[in-house]
Protein backbone atom coordinates (compact mmCIF):
# COMPACT_ATOMS: atom_id res chain seq x y z
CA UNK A 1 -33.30 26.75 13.60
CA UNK A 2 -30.83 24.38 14.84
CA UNK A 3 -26.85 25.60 15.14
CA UNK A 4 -24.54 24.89 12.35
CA UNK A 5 -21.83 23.87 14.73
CA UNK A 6 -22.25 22.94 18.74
CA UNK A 7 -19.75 21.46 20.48
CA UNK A 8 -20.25 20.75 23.79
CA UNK A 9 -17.41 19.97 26.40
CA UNK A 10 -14.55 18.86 23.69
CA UNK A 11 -11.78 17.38 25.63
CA UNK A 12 -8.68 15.97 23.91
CA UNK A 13 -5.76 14.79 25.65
CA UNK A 14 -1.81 14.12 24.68
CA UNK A 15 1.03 12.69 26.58
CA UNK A 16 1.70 15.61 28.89
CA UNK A 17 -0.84 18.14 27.81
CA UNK A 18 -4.35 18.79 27.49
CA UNK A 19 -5.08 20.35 23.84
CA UNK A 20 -8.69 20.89 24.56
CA UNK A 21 -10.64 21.28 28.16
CA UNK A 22 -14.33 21.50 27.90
CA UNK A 23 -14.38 23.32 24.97
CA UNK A 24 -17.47 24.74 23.80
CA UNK A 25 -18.00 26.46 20.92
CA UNK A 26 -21.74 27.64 19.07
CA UNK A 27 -21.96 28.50 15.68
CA UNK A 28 -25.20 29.88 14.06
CA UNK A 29 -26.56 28.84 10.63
CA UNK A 30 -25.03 31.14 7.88
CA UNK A 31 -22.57 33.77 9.89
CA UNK A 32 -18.75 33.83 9.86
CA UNK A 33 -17.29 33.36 13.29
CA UNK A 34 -13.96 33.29 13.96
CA UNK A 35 -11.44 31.25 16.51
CA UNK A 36 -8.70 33.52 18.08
CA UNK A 37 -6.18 31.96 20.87
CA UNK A 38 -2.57 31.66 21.38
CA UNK A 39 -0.13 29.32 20.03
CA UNK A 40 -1.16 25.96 21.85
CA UNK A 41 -4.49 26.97 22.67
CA UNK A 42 -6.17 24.05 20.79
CA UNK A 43 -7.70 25.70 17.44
CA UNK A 44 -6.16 23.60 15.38
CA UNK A 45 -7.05 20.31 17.47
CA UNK A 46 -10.61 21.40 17.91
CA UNK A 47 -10.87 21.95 14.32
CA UNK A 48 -8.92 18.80 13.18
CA UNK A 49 -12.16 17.03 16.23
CA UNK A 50 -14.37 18.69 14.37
CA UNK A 51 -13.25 17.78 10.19
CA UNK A 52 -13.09 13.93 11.60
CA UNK A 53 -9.13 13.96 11.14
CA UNK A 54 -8.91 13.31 15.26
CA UNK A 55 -11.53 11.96 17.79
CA UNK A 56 -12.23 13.80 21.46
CA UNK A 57 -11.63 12.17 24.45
CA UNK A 58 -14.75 13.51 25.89
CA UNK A 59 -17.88 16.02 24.67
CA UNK A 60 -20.63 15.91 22.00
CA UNK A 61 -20.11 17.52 18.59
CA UNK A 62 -23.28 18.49 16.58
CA UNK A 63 -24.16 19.67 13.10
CA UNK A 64 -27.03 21.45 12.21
CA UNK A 65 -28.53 19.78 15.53
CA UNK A 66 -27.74 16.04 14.49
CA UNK A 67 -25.06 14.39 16.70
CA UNK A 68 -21.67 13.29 14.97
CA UNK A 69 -18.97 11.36 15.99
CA UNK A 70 -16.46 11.83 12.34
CA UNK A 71 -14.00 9.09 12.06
CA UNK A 72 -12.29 10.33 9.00
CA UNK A 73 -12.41 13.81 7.04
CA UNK A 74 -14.36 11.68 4.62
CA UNK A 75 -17.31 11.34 6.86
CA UNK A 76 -16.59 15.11 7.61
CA UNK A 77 -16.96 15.74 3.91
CA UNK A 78 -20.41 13.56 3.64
CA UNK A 79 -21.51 15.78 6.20
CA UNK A 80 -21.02 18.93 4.43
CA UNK A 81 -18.16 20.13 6.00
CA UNK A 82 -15.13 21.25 3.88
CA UNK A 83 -11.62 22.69 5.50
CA UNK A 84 -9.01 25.00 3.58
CA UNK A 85 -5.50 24.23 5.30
CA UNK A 86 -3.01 27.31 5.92
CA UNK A 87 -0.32 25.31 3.16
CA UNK A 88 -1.95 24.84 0.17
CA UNK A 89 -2.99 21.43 -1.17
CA UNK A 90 -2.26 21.59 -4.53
CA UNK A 91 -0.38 19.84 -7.95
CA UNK A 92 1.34 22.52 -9.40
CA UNK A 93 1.62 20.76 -12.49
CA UNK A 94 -2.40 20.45 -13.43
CA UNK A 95 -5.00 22.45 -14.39
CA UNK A 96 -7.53 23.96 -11.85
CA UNK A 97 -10.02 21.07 -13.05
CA UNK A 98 -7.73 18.26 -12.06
CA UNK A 99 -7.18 19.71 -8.88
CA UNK A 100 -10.69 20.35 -7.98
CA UNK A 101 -12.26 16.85 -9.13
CA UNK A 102 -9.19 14.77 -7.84
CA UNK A 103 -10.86 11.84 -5.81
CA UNK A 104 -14.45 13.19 -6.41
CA UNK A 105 -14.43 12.53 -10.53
CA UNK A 106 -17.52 12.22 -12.47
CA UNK A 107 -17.30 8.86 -14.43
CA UNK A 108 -18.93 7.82 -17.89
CA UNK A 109 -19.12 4.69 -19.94
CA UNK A 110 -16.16 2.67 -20.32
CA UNK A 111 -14.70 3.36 -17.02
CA UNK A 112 -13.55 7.37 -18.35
CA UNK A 113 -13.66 10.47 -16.59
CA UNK A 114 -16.45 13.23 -17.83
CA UNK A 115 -15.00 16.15 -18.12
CA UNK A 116 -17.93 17.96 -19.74
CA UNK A 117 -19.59 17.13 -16.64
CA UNK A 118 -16.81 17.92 -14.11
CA UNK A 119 -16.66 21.44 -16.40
CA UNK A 120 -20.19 22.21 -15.93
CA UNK A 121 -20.52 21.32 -12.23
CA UNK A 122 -17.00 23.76 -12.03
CA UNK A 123 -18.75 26.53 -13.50
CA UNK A 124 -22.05 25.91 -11.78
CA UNK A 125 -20.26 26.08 -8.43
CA UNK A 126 -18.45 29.41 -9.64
CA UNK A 127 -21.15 31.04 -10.51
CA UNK A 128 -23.31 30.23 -7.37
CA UNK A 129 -20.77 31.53 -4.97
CA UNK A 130 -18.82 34.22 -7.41
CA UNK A 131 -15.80 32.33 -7.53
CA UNK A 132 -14.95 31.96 -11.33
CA UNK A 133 -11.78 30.63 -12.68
CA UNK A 134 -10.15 29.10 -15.89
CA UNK A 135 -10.47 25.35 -15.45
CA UNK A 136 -7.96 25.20 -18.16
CA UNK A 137 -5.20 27.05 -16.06
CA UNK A 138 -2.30 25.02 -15.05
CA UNK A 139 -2.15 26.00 -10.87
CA UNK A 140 1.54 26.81 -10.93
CA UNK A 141 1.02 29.52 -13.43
CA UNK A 142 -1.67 31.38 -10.60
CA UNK A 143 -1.16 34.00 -8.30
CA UNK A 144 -1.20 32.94 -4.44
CA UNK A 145 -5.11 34.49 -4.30
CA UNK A 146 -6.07 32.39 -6.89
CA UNK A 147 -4.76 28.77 -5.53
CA UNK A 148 -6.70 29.74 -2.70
CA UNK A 149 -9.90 30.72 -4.29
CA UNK A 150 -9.20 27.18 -6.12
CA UNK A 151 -8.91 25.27 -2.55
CA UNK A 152 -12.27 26.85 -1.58
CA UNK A 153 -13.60 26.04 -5.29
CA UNK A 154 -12.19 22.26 -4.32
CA UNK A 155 -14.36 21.76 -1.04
CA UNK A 156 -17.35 23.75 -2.41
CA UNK A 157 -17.43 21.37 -5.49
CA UNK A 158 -18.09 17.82 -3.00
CA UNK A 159 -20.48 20.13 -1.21
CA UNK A 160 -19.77 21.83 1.99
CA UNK A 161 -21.92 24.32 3.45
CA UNK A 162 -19.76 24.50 6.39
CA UNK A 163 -16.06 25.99 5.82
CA UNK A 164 -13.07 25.54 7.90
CA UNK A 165 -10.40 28.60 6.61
CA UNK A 166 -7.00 28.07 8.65
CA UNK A 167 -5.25 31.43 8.45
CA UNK A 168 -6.51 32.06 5.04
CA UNK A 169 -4.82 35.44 4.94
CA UNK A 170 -1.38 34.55 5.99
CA UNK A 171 0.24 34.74 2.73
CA UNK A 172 -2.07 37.83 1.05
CA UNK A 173 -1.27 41.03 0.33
CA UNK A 174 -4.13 43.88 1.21
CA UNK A 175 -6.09 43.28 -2.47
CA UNK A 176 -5.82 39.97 -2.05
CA UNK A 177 -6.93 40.50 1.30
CA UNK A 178 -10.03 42.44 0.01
CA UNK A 179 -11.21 40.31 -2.45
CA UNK A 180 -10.98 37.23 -0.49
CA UNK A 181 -13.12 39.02 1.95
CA UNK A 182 -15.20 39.48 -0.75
CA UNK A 183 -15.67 36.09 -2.03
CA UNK A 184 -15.89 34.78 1.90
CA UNK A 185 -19.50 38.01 2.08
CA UNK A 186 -20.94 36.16 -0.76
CA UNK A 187 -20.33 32.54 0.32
CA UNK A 188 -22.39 33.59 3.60
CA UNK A 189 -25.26 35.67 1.41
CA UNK A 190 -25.48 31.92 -0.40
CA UNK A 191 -26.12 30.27 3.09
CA UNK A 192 -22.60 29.20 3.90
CA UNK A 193 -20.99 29.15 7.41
CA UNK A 194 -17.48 30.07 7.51
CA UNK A 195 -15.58 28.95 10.59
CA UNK A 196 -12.30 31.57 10.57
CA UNK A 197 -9.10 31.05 12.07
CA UNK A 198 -6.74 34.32 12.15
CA UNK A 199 -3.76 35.65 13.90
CA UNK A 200 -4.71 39.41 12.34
CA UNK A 201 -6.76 40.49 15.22
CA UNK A 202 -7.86 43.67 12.32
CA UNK A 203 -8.88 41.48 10.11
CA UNK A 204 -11.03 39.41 12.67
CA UNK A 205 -12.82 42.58 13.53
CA UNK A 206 -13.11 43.24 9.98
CA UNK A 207 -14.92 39.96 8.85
CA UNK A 208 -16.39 38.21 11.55
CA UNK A 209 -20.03 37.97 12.59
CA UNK A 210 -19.02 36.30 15.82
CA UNK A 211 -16.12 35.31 17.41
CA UNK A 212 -14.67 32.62 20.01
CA UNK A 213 -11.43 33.12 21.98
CA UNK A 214 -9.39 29.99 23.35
CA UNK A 215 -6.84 30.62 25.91
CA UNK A 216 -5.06 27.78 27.24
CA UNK A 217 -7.19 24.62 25.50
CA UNK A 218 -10.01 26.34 26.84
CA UNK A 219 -13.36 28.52 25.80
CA UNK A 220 -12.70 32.02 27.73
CA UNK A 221 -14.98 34.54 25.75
CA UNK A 222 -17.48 34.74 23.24
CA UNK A 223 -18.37 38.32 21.41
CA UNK A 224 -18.99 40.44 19.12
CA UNK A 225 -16.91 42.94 16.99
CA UNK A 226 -18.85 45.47 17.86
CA UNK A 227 -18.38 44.79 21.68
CA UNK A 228 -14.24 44.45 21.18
CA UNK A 229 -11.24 46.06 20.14
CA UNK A 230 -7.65 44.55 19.03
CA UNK A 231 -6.72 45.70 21.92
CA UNK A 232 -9.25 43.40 24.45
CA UNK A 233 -8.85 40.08 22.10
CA UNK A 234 -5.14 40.32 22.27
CA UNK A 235 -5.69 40.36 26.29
CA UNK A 236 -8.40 38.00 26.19
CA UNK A 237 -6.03 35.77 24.26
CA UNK A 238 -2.39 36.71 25.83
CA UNK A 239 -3.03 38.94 28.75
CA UNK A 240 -1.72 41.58 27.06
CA UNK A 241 -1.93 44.58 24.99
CA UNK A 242 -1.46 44.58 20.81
CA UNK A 243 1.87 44.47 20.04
CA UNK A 244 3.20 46.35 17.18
CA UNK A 245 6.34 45.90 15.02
CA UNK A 246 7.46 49.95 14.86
CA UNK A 247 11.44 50.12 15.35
CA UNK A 248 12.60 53.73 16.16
CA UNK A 249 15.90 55.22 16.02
CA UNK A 250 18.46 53.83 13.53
CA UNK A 251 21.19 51.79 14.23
CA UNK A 252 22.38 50.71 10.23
CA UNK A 253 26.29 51.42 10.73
CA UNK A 254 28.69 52.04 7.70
CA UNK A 255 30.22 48.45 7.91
CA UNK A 256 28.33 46.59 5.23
CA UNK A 257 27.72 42.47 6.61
CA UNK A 258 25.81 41.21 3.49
CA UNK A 259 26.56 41.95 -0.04
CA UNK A 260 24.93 40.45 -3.25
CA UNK A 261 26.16 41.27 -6.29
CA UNK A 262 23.82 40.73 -10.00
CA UNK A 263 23.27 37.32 -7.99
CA UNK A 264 21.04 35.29 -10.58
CA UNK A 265 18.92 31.48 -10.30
CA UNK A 266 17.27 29.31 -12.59
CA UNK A 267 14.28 27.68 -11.55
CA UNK A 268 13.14 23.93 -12.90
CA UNK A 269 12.66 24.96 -15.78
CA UNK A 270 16.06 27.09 -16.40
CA UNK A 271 14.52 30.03 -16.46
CA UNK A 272 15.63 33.12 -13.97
CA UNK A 273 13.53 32.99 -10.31
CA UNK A 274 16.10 35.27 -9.18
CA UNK A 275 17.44 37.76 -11.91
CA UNK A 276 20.43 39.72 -11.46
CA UNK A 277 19.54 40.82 -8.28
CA UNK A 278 22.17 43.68 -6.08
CA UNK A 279 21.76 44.64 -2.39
CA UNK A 280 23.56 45.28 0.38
CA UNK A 281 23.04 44.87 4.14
CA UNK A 282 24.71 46.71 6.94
CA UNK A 283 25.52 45.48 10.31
CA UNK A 284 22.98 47.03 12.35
CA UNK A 285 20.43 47.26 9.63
CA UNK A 286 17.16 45.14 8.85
CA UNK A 287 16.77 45.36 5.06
CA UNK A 288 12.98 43.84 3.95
CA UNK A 289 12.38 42.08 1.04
CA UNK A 290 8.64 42.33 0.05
CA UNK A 291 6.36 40.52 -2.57
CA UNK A 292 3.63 37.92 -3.66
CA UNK A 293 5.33 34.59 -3.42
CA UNK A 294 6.48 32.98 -5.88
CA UNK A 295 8.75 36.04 -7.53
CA UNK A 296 11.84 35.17 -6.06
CA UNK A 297 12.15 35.36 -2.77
CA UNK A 298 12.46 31.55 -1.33
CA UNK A 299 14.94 31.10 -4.14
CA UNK A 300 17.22 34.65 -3.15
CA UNK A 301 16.75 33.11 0.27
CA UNK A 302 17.86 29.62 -1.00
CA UNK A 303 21.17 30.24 -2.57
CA UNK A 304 22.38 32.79 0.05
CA UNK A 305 22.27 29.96 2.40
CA UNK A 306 24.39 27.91 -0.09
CA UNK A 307 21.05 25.41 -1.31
CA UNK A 308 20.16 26.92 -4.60
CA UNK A 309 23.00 26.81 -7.32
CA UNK A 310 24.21 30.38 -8.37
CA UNK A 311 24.78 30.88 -11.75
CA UNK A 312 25.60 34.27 -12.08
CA UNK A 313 27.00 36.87 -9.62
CA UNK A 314 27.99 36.99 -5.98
CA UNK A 315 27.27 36.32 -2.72
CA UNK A 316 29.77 38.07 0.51
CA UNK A 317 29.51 37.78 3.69
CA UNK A 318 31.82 40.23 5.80
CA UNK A 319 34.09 40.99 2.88
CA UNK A 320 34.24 37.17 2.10
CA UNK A 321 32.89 35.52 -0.78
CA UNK A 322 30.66 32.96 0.20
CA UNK A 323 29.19 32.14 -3.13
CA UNK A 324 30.51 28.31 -3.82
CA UNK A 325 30.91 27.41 0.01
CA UNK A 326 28.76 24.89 1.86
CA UNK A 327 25.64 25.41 4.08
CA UNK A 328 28.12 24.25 7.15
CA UNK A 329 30.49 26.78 6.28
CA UNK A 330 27.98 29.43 5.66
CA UNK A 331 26.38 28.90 8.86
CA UNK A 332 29.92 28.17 10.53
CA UNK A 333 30.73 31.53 9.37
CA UNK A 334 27.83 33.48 11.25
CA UNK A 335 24.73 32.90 9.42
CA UNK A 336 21.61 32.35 11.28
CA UNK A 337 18.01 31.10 9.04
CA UNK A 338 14.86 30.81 9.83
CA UNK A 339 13.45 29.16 6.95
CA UNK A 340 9.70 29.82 5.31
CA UNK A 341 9.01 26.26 5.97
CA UNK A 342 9.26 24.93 9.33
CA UNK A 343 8.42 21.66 9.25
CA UNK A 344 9.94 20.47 5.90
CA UNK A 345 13.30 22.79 6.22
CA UNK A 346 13.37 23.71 10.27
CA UNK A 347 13.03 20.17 11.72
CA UNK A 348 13.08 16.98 12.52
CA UNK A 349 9.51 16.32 13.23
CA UNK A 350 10.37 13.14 15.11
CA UNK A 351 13.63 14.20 16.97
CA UNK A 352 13.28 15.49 20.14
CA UNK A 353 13.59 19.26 21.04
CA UNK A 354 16.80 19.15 22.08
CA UNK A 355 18.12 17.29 19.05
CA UNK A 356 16.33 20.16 16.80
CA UNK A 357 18.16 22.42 19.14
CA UNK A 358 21.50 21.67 17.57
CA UNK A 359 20.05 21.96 13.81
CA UNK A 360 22.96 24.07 11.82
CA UNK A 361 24.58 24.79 15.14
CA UNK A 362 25.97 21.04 16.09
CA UNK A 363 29.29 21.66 15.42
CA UNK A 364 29.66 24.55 17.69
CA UNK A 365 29.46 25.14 21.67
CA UNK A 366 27.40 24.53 23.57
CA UNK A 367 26.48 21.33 21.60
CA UNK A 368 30.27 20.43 20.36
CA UNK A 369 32.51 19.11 22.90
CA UNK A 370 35.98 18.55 20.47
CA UNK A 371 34.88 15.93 18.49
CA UNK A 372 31.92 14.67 20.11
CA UNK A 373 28.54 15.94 20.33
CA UNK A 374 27.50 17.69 23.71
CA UNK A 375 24.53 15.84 24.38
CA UNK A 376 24.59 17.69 28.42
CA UNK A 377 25.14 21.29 26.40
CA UNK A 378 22.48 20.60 23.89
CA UNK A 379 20.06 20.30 26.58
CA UNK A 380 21.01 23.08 28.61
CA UNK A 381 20.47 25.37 25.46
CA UNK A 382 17.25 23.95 24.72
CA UNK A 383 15.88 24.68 28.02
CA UNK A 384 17.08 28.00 28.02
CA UNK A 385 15.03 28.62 24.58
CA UNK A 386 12.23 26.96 25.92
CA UNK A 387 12.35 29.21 29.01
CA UNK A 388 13.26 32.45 27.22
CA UNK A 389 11.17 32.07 24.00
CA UNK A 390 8.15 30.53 25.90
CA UNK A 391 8.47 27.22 23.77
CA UNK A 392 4.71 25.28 25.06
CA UNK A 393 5.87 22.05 25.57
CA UNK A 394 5.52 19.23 29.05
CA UNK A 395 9.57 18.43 28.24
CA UNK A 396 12.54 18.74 26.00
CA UNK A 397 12.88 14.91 25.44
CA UNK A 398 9.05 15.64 23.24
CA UNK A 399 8.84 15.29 19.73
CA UNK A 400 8.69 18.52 17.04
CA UNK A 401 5.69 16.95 15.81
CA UNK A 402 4.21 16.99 19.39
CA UNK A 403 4.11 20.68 19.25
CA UNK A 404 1.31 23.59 17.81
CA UNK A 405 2.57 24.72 14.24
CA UNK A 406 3.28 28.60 16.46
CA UNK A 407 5.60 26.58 19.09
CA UNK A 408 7.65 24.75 16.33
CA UNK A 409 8.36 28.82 14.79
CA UNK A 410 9.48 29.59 18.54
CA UNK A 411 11.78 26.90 18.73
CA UNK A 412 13.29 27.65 15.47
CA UNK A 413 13.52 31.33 15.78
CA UNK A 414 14.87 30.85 19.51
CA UNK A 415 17.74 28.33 18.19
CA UNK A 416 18.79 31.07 15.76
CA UNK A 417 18.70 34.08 17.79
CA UNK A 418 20.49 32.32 20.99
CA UNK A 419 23.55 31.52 18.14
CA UNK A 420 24.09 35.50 18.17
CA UNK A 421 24.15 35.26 14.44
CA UNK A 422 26.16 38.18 12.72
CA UNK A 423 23.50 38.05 9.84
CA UNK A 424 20.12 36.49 9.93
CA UNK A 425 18.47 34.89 6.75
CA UNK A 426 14.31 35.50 7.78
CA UNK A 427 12.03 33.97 6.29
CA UNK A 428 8.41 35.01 7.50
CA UNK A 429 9.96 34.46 11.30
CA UNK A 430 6.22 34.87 12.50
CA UNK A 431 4.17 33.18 10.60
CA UNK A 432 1.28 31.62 12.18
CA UNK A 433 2.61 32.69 15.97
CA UNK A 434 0.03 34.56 17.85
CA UNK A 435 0.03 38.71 19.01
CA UNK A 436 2.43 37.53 22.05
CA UNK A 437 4.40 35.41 20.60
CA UNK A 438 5.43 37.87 17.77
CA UNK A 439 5.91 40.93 20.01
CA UNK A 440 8.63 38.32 21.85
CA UNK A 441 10.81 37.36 17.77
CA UNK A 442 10.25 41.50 17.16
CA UNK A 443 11.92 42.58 20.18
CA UNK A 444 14.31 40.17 19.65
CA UNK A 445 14.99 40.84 16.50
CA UNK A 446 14.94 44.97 17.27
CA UNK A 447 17.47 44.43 20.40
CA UNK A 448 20.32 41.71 17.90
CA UNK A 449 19.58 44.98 15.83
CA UNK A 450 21.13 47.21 17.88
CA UNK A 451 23.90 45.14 18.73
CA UNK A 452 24.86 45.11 15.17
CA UNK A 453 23.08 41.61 13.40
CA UNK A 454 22.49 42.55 10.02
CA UNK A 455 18.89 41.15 8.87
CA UNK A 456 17.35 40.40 5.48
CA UNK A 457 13.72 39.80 6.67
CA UNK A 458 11.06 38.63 4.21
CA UNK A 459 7.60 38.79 5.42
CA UNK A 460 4.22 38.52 3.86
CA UNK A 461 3.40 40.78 6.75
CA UNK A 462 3.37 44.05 5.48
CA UNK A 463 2.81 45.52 8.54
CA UNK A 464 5.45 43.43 10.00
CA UNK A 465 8.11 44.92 6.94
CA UNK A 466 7.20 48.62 7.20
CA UNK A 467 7.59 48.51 11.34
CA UNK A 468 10.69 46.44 11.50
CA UNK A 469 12.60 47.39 8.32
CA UNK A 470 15.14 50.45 7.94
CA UNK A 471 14.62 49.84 4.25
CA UNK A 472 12.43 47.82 2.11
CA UNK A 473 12.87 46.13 -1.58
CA UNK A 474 10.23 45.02 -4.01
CA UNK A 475 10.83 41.55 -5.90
CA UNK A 476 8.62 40.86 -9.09
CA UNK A 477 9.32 38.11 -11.42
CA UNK A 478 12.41 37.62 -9.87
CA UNK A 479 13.89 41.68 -9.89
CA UNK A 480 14.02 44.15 -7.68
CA UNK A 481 11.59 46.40 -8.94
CA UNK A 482 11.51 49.28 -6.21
CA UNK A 483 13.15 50.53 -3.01
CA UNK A 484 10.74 52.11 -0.24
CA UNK A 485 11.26 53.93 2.46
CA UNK A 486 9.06 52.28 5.74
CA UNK A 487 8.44 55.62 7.29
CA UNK A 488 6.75 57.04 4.29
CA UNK A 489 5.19 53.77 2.41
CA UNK A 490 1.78 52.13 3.15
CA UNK A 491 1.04 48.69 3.23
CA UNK A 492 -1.41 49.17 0.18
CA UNK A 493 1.42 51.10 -1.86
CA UNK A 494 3.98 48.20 -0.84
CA UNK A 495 1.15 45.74 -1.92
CA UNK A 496 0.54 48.01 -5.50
CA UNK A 497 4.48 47.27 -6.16
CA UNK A 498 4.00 43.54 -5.04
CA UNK A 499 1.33 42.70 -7.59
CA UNK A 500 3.18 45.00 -10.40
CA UNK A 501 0.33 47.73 -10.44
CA UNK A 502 2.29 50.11 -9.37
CA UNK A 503 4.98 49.54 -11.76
CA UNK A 504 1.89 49.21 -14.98
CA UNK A 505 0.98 53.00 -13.57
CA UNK A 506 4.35 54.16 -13.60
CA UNK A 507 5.07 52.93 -17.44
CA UNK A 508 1.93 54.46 -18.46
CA UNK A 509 2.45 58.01 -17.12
C-alpha cells in the first residue's frame, strides 16, 4: 500500500534563509503523525509545499504514491487534502452551514442554493466521522472546541482524507483537549490521516502514531512514542531538556502597581464582555487570568491598555488613574503589552525589524533623540533583542512578515521586556513558540518578577498559569468567578472553572 504522504528532498529557499533543506518526510495510510521542530524550523513552509499554498525549489512530493506538483490549495483540496489553520477561519455572524458550504455550495434550479442537500451531506459527514453539530447555530454563539470541530467539519465536507491540524490545541482547555483527541481516534478508525503539528510535546506523545522532528529546515529524527520521552524530543528539537514554567519563592511586595476597580465593557452588541470586574496587582507579583476565550479576557486586556471604552469603574496604575488616558500615555507611563494577536495588533508585517522595534516605545530612548526619531538607537536595540531573545532572522533591515509566526512572538515579547516595563499587560506571551523559546519569555518574565514588574498574564496554557502565577482568577461570561491558588489547583480543576462546571457543581450542592 502506497504512503499517504512522501516527500522526498523538499527544499525551499528565501532571501537569506533556507526554510526547508532536503526535507523528507513519510506518512503511512491512516495513522496520525506529528511534526515537532523549533520556531523557524520549516513546519509551517513544508506544510504550506505540501496544501499547494507555496511551491519547493527542489524535491518530489507524493500522495498516496501519485506524484503532485499543487499550484494552489485548490488543487490541494481536489486531491483530498484539507488543512485546519491555528486562527480560525470563520464568519462569526453565520450559521455552521454557511460556514461549512461557503465556496463548495450545492446548487438547484434557478441558479439557488440547496440547502436540503447541503443539510444532508452536513449530517452525513457528522455522522461518518462523529462530529455532529447544529447547522442552525450561528458560530459566534460556540464555544472555542466547537469552531474547531466546525473547521474540521468544513474540510471533511469537500472531501479530504488527508488532514493538516496546525496547533489544534493551542487555545483548548484539558476537556476540550480530550474530546478533540477523541474526534481526531475516530477520524483515523474511518481511514483518515492526520498530519499534527504541536508545541505540547505531552500531547504529541499522547496522540501520535508517528512522529517527525525538524531542526533547523531539516529532517533530524523519525520515531515512535513509545521509543521517546518529552524529554529526548525537546533535545532532538532544541538541544535541550523540557523546560517547565514552576516559579518558587515569592516576591509579591505590599506596594500594589495595578488596580481595577468594578471596571465594566460592552461588547458590539452593548452588552457586558467585561462585568464589574475588581483586582489588584502587586509589584513583584504575576496575577493569572484564566478561561475559554471569548469570556472577557481580550476585552479586560483591551481597555486596560486604553483601546476598549470603559463604561463603568476604574483603571490605576501606581496610585494614578489611568482610566480616560491614551494608549501613548499609558504606555509612556510604564506599561509594557504583548498582545494575543501578533500580527494584526504586534506589527507591522511589512516594516522592517527595527521599525517594529520602536512599536509603543518610539517616543522614548533609545529610539527618541529630542524630537527626532533615533533611527542609529532603534537599531542598536533591535540587535540586542535579536541577540538576547534569539530572534531567527539573516538581518534587522527584514520584513515581520519574513519571519516564522514563533520569531514574530520573540520579537514582540523581547521589545517589551527590554522597555523594563513596571507592569506588563500578557497576552498568551508564548503562544505558538517552541519548548526553548518559552523557557527563554518564562525566565524572563520570573527574573522582571523579582525585580518588582507587576504582571497580569493570560494564558490558555494552563500549565503555563499554575507554574508562573502567584495567584490565579477565573473569568466566565465576563466575571470573575473564582480565585485559585497555583500550588494547590490542577489544570483540570482550573479547566472545570473555565467551562463553568465547576461553578454548576458548586450551585447544586
Amino acid at each position: 500500500m502506497p504512503l499517504a504522504i512522501e516527500l522526498s528532498g523538499i527544499t525551499k529557499r528565501f532571501p537569506g534563509v533556507v526554510a526547508n533543506d532536503n526535507v523528507n518526510l513519510a506518512v503511512e495510510a491512516g495513522e496520525i503523525h506529528a511534526i515537532c521542530g523549533e520556531n523557524g524550523a520549516g513546519k509551517s513552509t513544508l506544510m504550506k509545499i505540501l496544501y499547494g499554498m507555496q511551491a519547493a525549489d527542489e524535491g518530489v512530493m507524493k500522495v498516496n504514491g501519485e506524484v503532485v506538483d499543487f499550484a494552489s490549495p485548490g488543487e490541494a483540496i481536489a486531491a483530498g487534502i484539507g488543512m485546519v489553520h491555528q486562527h480560525f477561519m470563520l464568519a462569526s455572524q453565520l450559521t455552521v452551514l454557511e460556514n461549512v458550504i461557503l465556496g463548495a455550495e450545492p446548487m438547484k434550479r434557478g441558479n439557488r442554493i440547496d440547502i436540503a442537500e447541503a443539510k444532508e451531506h452536513l449530517s452525513e459527514v457528522g455522522d461518518a466521522y462523529g462530529l455532529t453539530i447544529d447547522p442552525d447555530d450561528l458560530v459566534e454563539t460556540l464555544e472555542v472546541g466547537e469552531k474547531q470541530r466546525v473547521e474540521i467539519i468544513k474540510v471533511l465536507y469537500r472531501g479530504a482524507r488527508i488532514l493538516i491540524l496546525d496547533e489544534p490545541t493551542a487555545v483548548l482547555v484539558p476537556d476540550e483537549v480530550d474530546e478533540l483527541f477523541r474526534n481526531m481516534r475516530e477520524l483515523k478508525a474511518a481511514g483518515t490521516t492526520i498530519i499534527f503539528i504541536d508545541h505540547k510535546l505531552e500531547e504529541v506523545l499522547a496522540i501520535a502514531d508517528s512522529i517527525t522532528v525538524l531542526r533547523q529546515g531539516r529532517t533530524v529524527a523519525s520515531v515512535k512514542p513509545a521509543d521517546v520521552t518529552t524529554g529526548d524530543l525537546a533535545e532532538l528539537m532544541v538541544g535541550s531538556e523540557l523546560p517547565t514554567p514552576d516559579t518558587t519563592g515569592s516576591t509579591v511586595t505590599d506596594e500594589i502597581a495595578l488596580t481595577i476597580n468594578g471596571l465594566t465593557v460592552l461588547d458590539e452588541d452593548k452588552r457586558a464582555a467585561v462585568d464589574d470586574v475588581s483586582l489588584q496587582v502587586h509589584r513583584g507579583e504575576i496575577v493569572g487570568v484564566a478561561g475559554v476565550e471569548g469570556n472577557g479576557q481580550s476585552e479586560l486586556v483591551a481597555a486596560i491598555m486604553g483601546i476598549e471604552e470603559v463604561v463603568g469603574g476604574t483603571i490605576s496604575l501606581l496610585g494614578n488613574d489611568i482610566t480616560n488616558v491614551s494608549v501613548r500615555t499609558r504606555r509612556e507611563s510604564g506599561i509594557g503589552y504583548v498582545p494575543q494577536d501578533r500580527q494584526s495588533e504586534g506589527l507591522l508585517l511589512e516594516a522592517p525589524l527595527w521599525e517594529n522595534a520602536a512599536l509603543g516605545h518610539q517616543t522614548k530612548e533609545p529610539f527618541s533623540s529630542g524630537p527626532w526619531f533615533n533611527r542609529a538607537g532603534a537599531r542598536q536595540r533591535t540587535e540586542e533583542i535579536r541577540d538576547q531573545f534569539d530572534v531567527r532572522t539573516p538581518d534587522i533591515d527584514a520584513s515581520a512578515h519574513a519571519l516564522s509566526g514563533g520569531n514574530q512572538q520573540k520579537l514582540i515579547v523581547g521589545r517589551e521586556m527590554s522597555a523594563s516595563p513596571e507592569v506588563l499587560i500578557a497576552a498568551h506571551p508564548t503562544r505558538g513558540i517552541d519548548v526553548g523559546a518559552q523557557a527563554a519569555v518564562w525566565e524572563e518574565i520570573r527574573t522582571a518578577r523579582g525585580t518588582g514588574m507587576a504582571t497580569l498574564l493570560v494564558s490558555a496554557d494552563l500549565d503555563e498559569l499554575i507554574g508562573l502565577s502567584d495567584t490565579i482568577v477565573v473569568m466566565y461570561k465576563g466575571r470573575l468567578v473564582a480565585e485559585l491558588d497555583p500550588a494547590t489547583t490542577t489544570p483540570r480543576e482550573l479547566g472545570s472553572y473555565m467551562t463553568g462546571a465547576a461553578l454548576d457543581e458548586e450551585v447544586g450542592s
